[in-house]
N, C-alpha and C. Protein backbone atom coordinates (compact mmCIF):
# COMPACT_ATOMS: atom_id res chain seq x y z
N UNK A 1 112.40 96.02 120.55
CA UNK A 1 112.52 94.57 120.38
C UNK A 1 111.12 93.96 120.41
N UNK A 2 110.88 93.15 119.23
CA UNK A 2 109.14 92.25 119.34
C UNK A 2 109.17 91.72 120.72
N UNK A 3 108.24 91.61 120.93
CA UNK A 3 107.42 91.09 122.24
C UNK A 3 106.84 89.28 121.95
N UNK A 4 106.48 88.22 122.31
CA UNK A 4 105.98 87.09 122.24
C UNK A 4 104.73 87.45 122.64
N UNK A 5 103.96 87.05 121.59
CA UNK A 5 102.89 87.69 121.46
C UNK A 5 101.93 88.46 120.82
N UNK A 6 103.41 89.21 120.43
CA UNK A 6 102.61 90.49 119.51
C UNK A 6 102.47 89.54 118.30
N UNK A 7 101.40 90.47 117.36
CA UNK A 7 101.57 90.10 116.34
C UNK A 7 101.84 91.83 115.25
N UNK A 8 102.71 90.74 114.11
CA UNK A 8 103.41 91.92 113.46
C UNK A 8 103.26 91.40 111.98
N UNK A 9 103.94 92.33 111.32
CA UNK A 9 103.63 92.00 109.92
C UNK A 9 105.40 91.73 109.49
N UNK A 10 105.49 90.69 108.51
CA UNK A 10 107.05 90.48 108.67
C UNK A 10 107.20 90.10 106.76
N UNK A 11 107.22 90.90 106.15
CA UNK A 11 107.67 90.67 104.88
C UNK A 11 106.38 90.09 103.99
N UNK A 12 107.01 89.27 103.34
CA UNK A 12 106.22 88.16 102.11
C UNK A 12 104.78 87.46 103.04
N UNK A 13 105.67 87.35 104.45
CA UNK A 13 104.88 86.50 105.26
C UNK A 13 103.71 86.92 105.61
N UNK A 14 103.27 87.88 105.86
CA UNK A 14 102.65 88.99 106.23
C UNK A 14 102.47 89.04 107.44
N UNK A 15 100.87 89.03 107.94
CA UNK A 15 100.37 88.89 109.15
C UNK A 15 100.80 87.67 110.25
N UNK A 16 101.99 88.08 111.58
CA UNK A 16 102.21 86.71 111.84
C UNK A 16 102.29 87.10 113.34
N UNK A 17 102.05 86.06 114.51
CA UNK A 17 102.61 86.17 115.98
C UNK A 17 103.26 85.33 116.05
N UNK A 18 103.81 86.14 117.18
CA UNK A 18 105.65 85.93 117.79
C UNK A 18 104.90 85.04 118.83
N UNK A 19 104.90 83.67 118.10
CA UNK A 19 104.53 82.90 119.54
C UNK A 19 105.95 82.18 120.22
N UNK A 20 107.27 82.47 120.38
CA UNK A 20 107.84 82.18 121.39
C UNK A 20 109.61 82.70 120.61
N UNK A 21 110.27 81.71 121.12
CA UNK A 21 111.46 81.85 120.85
C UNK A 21 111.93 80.69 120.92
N UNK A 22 113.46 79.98 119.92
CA UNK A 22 113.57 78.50 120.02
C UNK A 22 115.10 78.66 119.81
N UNK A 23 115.63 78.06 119.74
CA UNK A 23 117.28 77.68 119.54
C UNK A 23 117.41 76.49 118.59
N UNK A 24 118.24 76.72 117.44
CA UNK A 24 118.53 76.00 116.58
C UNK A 24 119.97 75.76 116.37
N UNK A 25 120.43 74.91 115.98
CA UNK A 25 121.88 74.59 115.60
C UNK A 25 121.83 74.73 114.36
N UNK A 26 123.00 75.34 113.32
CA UNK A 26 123.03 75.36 111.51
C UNK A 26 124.18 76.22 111.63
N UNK A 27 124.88 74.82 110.43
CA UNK A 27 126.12 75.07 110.46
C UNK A 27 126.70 74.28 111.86
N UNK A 28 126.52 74.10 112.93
CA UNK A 28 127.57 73.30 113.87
C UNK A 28 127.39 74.74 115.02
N UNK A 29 126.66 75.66 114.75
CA UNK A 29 126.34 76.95 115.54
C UNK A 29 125.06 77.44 116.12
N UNK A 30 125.07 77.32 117.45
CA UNK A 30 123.24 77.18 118.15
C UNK A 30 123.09 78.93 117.47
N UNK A 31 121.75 79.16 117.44
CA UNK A 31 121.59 80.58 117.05
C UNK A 31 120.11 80.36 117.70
N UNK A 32 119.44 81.37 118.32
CA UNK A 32 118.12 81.99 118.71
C UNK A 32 117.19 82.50 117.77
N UNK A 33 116.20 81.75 116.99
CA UNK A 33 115.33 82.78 116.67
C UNK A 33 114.07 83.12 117.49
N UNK A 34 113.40 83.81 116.51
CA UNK A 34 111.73 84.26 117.08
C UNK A 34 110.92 83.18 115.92
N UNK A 35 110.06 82.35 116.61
CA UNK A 35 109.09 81.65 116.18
C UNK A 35 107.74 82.39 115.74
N UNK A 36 107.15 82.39 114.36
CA UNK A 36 106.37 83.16 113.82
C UNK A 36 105.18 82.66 113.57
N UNK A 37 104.00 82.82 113.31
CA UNK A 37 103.05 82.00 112.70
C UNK A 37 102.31 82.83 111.92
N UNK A 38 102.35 82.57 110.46
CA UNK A 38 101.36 83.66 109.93
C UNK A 38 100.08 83.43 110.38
N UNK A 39 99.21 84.49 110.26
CA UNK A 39 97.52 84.20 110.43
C UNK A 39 96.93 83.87 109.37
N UNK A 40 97.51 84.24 108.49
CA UNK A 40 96.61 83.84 107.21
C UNK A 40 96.86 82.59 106.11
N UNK A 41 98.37 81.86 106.59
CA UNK A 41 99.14 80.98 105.89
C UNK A 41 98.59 80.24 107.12
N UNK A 42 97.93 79.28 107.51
CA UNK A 42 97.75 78.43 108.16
C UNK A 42 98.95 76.63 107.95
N UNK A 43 99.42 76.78 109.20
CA UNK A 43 100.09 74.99 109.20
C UNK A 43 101.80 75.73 108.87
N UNK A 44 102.16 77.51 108.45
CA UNK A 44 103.34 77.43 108.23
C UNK A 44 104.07 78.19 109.40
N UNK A 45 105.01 78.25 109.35
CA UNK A 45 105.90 78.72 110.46
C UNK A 45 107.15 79.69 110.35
N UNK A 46 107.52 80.57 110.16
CA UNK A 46 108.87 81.31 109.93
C UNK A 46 109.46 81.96 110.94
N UNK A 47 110.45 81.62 110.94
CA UNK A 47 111.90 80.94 112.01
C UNK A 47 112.81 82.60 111.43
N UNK A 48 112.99 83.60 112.51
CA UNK A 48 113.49 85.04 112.66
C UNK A 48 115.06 84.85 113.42
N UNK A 49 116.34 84.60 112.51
CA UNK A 49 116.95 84.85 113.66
C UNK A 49 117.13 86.07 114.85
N UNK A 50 117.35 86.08 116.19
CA UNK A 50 117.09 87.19 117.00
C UNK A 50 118.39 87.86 117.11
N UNK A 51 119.69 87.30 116.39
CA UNK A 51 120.71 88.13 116.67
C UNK A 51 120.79 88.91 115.17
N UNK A 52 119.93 88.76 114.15
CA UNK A 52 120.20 89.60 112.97
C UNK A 52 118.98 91.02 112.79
N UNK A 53 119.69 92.17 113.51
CA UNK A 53 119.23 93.11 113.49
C UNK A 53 118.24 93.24 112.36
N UNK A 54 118.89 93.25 111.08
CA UNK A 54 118.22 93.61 110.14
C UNK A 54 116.70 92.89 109.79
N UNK A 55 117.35 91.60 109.99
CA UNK A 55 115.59 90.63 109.99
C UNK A 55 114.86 90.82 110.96
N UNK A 56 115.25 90.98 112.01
CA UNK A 56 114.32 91.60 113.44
C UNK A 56 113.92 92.51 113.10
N UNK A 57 114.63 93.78 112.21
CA UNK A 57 113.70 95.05 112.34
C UNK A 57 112.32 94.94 111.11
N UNK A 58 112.29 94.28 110.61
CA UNK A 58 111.38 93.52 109.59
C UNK A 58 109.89 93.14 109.99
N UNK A 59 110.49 92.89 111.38
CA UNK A 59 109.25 92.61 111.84
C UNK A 59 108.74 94.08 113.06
N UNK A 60 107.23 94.45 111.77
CA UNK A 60 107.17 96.54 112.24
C UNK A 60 105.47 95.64 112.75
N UNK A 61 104.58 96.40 113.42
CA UNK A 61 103.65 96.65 113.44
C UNK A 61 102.93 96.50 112.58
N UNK A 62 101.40 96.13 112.93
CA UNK A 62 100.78 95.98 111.80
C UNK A 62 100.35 98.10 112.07
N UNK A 63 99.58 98.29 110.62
CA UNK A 63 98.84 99.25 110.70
C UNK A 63 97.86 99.91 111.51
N UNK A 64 97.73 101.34 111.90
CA UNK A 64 97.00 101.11 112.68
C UNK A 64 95.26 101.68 111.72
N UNK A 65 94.41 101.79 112.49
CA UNK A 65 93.17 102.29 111.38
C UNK A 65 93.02 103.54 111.13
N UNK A 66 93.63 104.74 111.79
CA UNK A 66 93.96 105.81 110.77
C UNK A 66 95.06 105.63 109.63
N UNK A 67 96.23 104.92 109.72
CA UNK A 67 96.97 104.71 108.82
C UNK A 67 96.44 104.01 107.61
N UNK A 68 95.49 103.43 107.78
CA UNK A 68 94.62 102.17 107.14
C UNK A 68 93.87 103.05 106.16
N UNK A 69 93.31 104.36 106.52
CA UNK A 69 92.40 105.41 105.83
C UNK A 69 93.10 105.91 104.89
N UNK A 70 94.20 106.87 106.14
CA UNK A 70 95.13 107.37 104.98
C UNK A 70 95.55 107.14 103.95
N UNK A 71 96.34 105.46 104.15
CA UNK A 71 96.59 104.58 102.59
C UNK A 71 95.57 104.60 101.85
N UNK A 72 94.46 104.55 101.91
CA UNK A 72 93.52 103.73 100.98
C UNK A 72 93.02 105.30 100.31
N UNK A 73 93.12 106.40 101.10
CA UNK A 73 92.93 107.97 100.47
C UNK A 73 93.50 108.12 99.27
N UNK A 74 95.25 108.43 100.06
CA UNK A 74 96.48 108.12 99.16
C UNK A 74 96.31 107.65 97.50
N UNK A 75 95.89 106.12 97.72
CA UNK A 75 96.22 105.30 96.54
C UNK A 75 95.04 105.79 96.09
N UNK A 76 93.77 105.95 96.54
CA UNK A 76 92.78 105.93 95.61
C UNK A 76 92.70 107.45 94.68
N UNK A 77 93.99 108.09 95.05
CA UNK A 77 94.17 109.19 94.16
C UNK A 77 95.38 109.24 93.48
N UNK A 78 96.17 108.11 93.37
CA UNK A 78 97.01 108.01 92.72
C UNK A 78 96.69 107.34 91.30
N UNK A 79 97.79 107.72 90.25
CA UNK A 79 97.35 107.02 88.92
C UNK A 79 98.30 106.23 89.10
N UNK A 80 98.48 104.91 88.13
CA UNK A 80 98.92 103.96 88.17
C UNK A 80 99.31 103.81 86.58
N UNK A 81 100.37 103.11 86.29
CA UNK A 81 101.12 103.20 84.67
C UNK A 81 101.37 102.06 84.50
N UNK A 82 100.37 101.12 83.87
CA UNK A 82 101.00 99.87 82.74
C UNK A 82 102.73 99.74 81.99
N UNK A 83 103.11 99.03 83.02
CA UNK A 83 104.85 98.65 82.05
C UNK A 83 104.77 97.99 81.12
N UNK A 84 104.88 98.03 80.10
CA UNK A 84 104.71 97.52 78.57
C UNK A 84 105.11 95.62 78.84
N UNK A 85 106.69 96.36 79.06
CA UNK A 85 107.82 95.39 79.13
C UNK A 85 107.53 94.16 80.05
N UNK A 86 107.61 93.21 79.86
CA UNK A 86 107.19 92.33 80.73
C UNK A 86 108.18 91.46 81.77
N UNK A 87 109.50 92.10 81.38
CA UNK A 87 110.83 91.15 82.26
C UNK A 87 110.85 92.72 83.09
N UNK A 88 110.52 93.98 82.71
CA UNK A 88 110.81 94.79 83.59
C UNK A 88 109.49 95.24 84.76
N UNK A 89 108.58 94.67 83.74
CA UNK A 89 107.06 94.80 85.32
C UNK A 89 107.07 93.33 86.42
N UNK A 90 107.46 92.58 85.66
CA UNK A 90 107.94 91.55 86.68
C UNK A 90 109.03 91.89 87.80
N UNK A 91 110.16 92.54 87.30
CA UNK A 91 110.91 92.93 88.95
C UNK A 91 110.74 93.98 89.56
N UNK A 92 109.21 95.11 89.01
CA UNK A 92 108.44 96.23 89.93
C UNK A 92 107.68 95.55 90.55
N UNK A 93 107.21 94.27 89.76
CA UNK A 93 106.14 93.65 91.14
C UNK A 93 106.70 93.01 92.12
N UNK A 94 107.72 92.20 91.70
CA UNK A 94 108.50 91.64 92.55
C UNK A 94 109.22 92.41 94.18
N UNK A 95 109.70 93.74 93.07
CA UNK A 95 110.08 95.22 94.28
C UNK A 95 109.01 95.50 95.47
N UNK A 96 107.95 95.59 95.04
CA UNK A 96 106.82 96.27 95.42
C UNK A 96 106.27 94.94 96.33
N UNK A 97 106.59 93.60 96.44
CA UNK A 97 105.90 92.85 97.26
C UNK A 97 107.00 92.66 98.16
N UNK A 98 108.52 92.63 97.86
CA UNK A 98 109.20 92.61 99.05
C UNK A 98 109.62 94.07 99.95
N UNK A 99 109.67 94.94 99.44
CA UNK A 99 109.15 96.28 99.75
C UNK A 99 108.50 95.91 101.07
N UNK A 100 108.81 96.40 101.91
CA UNK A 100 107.59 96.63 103.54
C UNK A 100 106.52 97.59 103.03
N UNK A 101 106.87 98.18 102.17
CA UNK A 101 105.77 99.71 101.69
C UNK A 101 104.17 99.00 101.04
N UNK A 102 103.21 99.56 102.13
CA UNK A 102 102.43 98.75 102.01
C UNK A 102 101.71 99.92 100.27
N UNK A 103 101.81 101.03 100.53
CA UNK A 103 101.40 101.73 99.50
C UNK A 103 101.61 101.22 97.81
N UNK A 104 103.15 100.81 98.08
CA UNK A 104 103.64 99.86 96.54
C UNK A 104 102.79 98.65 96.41
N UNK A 105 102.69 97.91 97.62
CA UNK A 105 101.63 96.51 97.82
C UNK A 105 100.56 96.87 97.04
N UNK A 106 99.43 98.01 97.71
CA UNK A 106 97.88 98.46 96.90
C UNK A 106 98.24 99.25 95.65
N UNK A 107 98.94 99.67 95.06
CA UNK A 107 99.42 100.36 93.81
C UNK A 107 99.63 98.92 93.05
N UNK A 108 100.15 98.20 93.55
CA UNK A 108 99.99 97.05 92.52
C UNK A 108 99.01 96.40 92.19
N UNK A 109 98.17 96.48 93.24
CA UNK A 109 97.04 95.50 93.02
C UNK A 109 95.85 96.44 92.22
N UNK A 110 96.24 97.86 92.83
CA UNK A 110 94.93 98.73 91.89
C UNK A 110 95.94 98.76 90.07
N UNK A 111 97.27 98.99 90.05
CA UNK A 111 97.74 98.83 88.09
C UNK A 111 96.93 97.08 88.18
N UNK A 112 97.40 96.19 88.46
CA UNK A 112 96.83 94.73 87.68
C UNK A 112 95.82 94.80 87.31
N UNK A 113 94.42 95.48 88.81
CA UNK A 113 93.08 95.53 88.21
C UNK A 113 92.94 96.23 87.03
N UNK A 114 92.93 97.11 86.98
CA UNK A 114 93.06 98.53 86.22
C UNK A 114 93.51 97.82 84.37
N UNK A 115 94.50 97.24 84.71
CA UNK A 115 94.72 96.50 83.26
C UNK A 115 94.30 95.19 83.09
N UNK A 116 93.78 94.45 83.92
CA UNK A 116 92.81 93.40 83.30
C UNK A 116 91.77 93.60 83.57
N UNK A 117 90.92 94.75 83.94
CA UNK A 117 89.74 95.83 83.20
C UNK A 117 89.69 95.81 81.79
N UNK A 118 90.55 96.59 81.14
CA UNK A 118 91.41 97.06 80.12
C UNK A 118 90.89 95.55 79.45
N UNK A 119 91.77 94.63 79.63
CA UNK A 119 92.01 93.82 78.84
C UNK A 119 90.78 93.08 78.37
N UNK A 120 90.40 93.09 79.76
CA UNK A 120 88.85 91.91 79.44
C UNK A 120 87.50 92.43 78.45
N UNK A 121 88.00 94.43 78.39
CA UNK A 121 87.04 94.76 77.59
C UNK A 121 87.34 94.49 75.86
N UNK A 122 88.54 93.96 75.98
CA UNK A 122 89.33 93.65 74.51
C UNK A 122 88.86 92.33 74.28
N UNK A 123 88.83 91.66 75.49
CA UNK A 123 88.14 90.05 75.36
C UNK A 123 89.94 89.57 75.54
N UNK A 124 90.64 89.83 76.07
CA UNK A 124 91.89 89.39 75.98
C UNK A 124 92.04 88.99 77.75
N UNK A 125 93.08 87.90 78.23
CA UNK A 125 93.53 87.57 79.20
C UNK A 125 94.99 88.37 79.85
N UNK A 126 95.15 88.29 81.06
CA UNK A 126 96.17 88.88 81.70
C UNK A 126 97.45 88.23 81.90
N UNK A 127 98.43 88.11 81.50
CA UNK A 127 99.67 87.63 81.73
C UNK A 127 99.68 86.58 83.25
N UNK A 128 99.52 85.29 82.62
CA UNK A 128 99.58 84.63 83.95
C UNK A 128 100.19 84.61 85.32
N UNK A 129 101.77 85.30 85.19
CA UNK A 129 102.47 85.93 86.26
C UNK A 129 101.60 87.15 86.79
N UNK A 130 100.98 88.50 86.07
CA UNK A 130 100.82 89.11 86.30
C UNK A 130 99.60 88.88 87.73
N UNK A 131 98.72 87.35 87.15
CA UNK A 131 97.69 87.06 88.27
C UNK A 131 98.45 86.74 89.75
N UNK A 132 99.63 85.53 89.43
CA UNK A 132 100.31 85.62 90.76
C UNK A 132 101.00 86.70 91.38
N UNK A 133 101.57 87.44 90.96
CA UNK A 133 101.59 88.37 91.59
C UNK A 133 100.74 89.48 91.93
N UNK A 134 99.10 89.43 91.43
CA UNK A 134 98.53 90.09 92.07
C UNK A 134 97.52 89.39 93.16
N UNK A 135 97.67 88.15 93.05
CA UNK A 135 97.24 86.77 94.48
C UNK A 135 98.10 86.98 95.94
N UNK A 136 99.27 87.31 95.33
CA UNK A 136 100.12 87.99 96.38
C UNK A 136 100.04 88.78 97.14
N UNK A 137 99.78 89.79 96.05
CA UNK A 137 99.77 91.21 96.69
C UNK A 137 98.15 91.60 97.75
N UNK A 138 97.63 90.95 96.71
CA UNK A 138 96.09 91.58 97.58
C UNK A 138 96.23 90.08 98.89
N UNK A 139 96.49 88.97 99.24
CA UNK A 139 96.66 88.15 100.37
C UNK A 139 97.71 88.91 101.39
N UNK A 140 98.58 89.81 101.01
CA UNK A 140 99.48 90.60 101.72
C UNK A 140 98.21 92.19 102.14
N UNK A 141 97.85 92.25 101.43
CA UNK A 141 97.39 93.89 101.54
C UNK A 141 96.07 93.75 102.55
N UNK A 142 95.29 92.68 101.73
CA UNK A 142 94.03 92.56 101.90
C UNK A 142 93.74 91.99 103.87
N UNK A 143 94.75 91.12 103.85
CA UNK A 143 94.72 90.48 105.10
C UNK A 143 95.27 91.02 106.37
N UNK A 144 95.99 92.29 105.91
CA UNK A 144 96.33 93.44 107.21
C UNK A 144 95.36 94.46 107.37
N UNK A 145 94.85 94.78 106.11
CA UNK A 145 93.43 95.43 106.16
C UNK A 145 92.14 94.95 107.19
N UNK A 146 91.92 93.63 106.84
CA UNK A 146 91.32 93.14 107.28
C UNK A 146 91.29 92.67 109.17
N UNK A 147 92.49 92.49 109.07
CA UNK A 147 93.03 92.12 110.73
C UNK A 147 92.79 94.03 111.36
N UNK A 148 93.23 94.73 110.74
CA UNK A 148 93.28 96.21 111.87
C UNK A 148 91.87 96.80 112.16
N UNK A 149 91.30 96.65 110.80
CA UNK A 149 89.91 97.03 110.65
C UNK A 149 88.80 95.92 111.21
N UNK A 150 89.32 95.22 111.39
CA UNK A 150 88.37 93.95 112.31
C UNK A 150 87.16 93.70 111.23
N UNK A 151 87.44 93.54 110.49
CA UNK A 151 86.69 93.28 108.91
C UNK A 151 86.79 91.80 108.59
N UNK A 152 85.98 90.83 107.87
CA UNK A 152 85.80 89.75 107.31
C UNK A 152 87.03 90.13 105.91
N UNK A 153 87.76 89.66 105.59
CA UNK A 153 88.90 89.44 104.37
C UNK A 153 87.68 89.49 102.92
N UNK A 154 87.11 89.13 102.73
CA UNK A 154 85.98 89.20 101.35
C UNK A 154 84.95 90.81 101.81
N UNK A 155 84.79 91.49 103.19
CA UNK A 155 84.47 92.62 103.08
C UNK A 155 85.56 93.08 102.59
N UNK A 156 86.84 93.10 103.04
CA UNK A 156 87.82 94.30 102.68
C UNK A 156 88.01 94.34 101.13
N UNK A 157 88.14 93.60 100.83
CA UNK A 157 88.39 93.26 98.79
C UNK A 157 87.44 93.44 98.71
N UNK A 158 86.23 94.18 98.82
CA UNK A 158 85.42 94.12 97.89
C UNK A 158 85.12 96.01 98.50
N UNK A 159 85.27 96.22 99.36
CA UNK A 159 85.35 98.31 99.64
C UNK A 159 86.51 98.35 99.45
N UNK A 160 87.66 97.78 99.20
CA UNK A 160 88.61 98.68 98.93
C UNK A 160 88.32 98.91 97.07
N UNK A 161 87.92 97.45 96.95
CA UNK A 161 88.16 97.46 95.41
C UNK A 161 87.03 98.45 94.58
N UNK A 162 85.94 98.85 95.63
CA UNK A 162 84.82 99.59 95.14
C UNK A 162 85.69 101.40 94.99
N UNK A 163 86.53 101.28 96.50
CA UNK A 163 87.13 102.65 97.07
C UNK A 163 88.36 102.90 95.38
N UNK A 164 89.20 101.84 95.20
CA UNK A 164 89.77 102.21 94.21
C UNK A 164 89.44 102.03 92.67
N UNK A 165 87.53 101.87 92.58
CA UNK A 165 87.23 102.04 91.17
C UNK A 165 88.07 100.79 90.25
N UNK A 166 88.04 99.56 90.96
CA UNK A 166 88.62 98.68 90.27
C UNK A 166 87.18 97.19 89.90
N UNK A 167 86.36 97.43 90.69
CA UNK A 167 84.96 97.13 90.70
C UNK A 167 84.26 98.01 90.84
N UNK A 168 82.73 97.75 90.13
CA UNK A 168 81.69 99.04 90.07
C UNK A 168 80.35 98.67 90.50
């Protein structure tokens, strides 16, 4: 069970502490959640109910810094495959950011680079969705990186992005 206090990583939200616990009424029914605060979404707040197992278990640990290596090993030897289709790379990115799997998270962000590389040497632009969802992904990836590794957020994007050959 989270602790008040900890801080954990909880979905879309990413990086957030469990600063307390509150009671709400909805629906005409008091319910308990866990009060959240992302670290990196400043001014927002996300409200956990505490009796729904499944959303509680959501909220895992952040990474620790061997796990942090490992991933960044991992991906930086993985290849990555441009989806042509554009209604079907939209719900892999979509997968891959609600996904807890932080590996799908940096696999996305190293295919986007990787093809607006590609593109920009054509002189061509990147599918405007394709940018939000890779604003996403690297504010999700980049900012747990950054919190485990006790790193400045503009160091980590810029060695990971060197580590996965997406900058040179």
């Amino acid at each position: 069970m989270p602790k008040i206090g900890e801080t954990v990583r909880y979905g879309q939200s990413g990086l957030c502490k469990i600063e307390g616990k509150c009671e709400k009424e909805l629906g005409g029914e008091k319910q308990e959640y866990f009060v959240l605060s992302p670290l990196y979404k400043k001014g927002a707040t996300v409200f956990v109910p505490c009796g729904n197992a499944e959303l509680v278990q959501r909220m895992c640990p952040p990474l620790t810094e061997t796990e942090v290596k490992e991933l960044l090993a991992r991906v930086s030897e993985e290849e990555t495959e441009w989806i042509r289709d554009f209604r079907r790379r939209s719900e892999a990115s979509k997968k891959a950011l609600a996904s807890n799997d932080r590996t799908d998270v940096l696999l996305l962000v190293k295919n986007i680079y990787a093809h607006r590389k590609e593109m920009q040497g054509k002189g061509v632009r990147v599918h405007t969705t394709d940018d939000y969802f890779l604003k996403d992904a690297e504010a999700l990836i980049f900012s747990e990186l950054a919190y485990v590794l006790n790193k400045e957020y503009g160091q980590v994007e810029r060695e990971v992005k060197l580590l996965l050959k997406i900058e040179e």
